[in-house]
C-alpha atoms as a PDB file:
ATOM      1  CA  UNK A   1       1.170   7.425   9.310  1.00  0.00           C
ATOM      2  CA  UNK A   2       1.782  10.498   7.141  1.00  0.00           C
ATOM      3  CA  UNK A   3       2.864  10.350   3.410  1.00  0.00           C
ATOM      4  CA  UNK A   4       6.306  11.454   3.898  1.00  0.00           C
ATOM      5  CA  UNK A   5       6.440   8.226   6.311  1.00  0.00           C
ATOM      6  CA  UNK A   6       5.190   6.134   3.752  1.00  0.00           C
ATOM      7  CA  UNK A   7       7.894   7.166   1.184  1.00  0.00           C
ATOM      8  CA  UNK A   8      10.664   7.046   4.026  1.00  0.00           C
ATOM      9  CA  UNK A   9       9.440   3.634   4.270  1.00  0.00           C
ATOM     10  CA  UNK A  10       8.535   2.828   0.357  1.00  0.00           C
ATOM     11  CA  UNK A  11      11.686   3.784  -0.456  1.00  0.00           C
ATOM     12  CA  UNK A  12      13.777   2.142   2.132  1.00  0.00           C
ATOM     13  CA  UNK A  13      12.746  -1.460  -0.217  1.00  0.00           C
ATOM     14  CA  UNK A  14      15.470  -1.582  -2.946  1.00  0.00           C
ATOM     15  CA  UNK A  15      14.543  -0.382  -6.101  1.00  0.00           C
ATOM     16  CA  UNK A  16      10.985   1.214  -5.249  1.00  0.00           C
ATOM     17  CA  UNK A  17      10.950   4.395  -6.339  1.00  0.00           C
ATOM     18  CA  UNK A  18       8.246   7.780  -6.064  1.00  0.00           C
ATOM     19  CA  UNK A  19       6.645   8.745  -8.831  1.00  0.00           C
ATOM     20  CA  UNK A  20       3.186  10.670  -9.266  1.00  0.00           C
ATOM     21  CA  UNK A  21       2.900  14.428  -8.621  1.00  0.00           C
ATOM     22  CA  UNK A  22       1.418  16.025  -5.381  1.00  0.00           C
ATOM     23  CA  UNK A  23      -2.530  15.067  -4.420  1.00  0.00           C
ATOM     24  CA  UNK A  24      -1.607  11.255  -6.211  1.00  0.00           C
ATOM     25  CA  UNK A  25       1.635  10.016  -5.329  1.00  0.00           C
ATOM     26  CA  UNK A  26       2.512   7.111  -5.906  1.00  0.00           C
ATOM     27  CA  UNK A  27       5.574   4.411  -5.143  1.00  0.00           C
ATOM     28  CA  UNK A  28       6.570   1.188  -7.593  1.00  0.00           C
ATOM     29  CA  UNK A  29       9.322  -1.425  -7.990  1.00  0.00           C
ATOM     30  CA  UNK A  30      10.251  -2.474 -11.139  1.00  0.00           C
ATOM     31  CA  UNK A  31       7.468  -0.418 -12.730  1.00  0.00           C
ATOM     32  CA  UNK A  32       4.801  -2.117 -10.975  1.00  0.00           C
ATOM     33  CA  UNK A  33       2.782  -0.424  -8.405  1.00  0.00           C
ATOM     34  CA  UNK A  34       3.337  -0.837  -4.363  1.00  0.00           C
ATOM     35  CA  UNK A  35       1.392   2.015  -2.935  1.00  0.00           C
ATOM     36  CA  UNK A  36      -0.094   4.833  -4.567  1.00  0.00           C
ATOM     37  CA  UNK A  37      -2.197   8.117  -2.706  1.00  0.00           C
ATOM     38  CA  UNK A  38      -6.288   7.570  -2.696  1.00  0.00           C
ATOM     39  CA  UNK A  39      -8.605   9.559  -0.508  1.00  0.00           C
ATOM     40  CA  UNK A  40      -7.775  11.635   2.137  1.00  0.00           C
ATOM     41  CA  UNK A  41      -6.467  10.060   4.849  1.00  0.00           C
ATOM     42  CA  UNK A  42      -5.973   6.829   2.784  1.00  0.00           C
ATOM     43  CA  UNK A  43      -3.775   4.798   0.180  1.00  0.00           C
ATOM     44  CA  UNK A  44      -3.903   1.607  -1.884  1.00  0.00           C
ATOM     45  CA  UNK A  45      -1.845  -1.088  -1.280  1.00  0.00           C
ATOM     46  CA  UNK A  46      -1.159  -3.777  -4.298  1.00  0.00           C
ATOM     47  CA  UNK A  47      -1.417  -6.719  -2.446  1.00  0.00           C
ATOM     48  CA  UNK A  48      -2.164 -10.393  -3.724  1.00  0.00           C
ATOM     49  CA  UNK A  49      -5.680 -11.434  -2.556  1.00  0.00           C
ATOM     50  CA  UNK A  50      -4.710 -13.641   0.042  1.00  0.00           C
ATOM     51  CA  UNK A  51      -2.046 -11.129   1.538  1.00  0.00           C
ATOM     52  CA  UNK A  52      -5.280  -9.114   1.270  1.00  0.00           C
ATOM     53  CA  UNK A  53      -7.557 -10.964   3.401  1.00  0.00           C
ATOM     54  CA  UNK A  54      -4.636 -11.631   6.321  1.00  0.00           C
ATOM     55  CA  UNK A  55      -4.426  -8.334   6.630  1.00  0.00           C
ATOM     56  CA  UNK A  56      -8.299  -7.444   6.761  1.00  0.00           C
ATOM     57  CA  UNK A  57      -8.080  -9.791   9.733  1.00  0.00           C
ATOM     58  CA  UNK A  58      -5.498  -8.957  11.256  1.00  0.00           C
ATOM     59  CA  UNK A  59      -6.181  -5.338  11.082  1.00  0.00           C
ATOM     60  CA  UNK A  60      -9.919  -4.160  10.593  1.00  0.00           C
ATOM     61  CA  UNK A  61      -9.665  -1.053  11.966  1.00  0.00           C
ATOM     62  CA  UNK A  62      -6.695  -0.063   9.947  1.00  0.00           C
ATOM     63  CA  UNK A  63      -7.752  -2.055   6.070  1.00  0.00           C
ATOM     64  CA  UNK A  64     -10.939  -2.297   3.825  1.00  0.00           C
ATOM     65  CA  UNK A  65     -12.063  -2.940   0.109  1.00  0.00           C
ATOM     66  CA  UNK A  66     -14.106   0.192  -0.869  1.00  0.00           C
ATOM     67  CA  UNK A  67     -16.603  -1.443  -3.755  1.00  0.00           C
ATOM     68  CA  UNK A  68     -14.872  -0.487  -6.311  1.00  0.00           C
ATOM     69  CA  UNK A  69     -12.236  -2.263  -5.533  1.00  0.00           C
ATOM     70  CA  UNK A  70     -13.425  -5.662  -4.993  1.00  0.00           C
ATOM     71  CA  UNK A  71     -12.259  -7.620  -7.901  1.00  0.00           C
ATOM     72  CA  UNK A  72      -8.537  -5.590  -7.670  1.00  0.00           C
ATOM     73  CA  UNK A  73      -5.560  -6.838  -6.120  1.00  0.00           C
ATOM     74  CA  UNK A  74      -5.724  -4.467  -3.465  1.00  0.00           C
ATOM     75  CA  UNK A  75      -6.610  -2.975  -0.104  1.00  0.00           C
ATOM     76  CA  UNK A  76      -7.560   0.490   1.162  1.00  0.00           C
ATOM     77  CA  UNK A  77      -4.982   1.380   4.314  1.00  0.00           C
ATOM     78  CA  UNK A  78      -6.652   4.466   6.663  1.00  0.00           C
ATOM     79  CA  UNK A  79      -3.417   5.836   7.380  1.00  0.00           C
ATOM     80  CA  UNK A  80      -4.707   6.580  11.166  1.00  0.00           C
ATOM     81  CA  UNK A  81      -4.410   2.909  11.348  1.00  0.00           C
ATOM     82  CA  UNK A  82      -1.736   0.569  12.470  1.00  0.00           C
ATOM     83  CA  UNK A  83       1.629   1.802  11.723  1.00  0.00           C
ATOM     84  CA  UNK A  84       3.112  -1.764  11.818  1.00  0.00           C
ATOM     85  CA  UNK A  85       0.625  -3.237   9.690  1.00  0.00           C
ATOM     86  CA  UNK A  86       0.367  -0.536   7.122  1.00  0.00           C
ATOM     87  CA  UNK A  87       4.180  -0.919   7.017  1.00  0.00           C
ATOM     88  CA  UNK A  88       3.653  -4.782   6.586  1.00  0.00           C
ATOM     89  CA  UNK A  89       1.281  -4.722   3.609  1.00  0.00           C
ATOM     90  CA  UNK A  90       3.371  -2.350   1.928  1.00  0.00           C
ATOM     91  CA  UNK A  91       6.333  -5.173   2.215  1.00  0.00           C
ATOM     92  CA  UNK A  92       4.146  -7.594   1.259  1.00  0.00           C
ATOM     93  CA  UNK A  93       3.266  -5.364  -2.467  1.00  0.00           C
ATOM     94  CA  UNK A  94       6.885  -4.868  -2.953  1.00  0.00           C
ATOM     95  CA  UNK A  95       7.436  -8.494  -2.426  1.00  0.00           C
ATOM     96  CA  UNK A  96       4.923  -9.884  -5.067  1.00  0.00           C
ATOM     97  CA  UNK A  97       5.316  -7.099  -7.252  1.00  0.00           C
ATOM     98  CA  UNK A  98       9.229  -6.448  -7.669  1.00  0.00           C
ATOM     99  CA  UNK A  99      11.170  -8.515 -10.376  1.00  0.00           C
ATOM    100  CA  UNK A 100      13.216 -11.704  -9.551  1.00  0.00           C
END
């Protein structure tokens, strides 16, 4: 997936919006963060912890927790990965993160 896929897709979900400036994008619903720009070739997805560990199994080659982000709410998407499930964890942060 490419970044401009990612926001066609991001912001698709009602109410999550772009934000961020070029080299750290980011998207958010209701203020809260969904997906935001990391390393090259990768992004962070806010996802709960179990949503988290689903998707590491579901998808190894495409999802991992660098160190640093062990204790976070999130997961590390190579965006040469899994179109499908990149596009499925990013539905599953705009689920637990938008307002109800």
């Amino acid at each position: 997936m490419t970044l401009d896929e990612i926001d066609e897709f991001a912001t698709s979900l009602p109410g999550c919006k772009r934000k961020g400036h070029p080299g750290r994008v980011a998207w958010y619903v209701d203020d809260r963060l969904v997906v935001r720009q990391d390393e090259p070739g990768t992004v962070l997805v806010r996802v709960t912890f179990e949503d988290r560990e689903r998707l590491l199994e579901a998808h190894p080659e495409t999802f991992g927790v660098p160190p640093r982000f062990k204790a976070h709410m999130e997961v590390q998407a190579d965006l040469d990965g899994d179109p499908d499930g990149i596009k499925e964890s990013i539905r599953l942060a705009w689920t637990s993160q938008r307002k109800r």
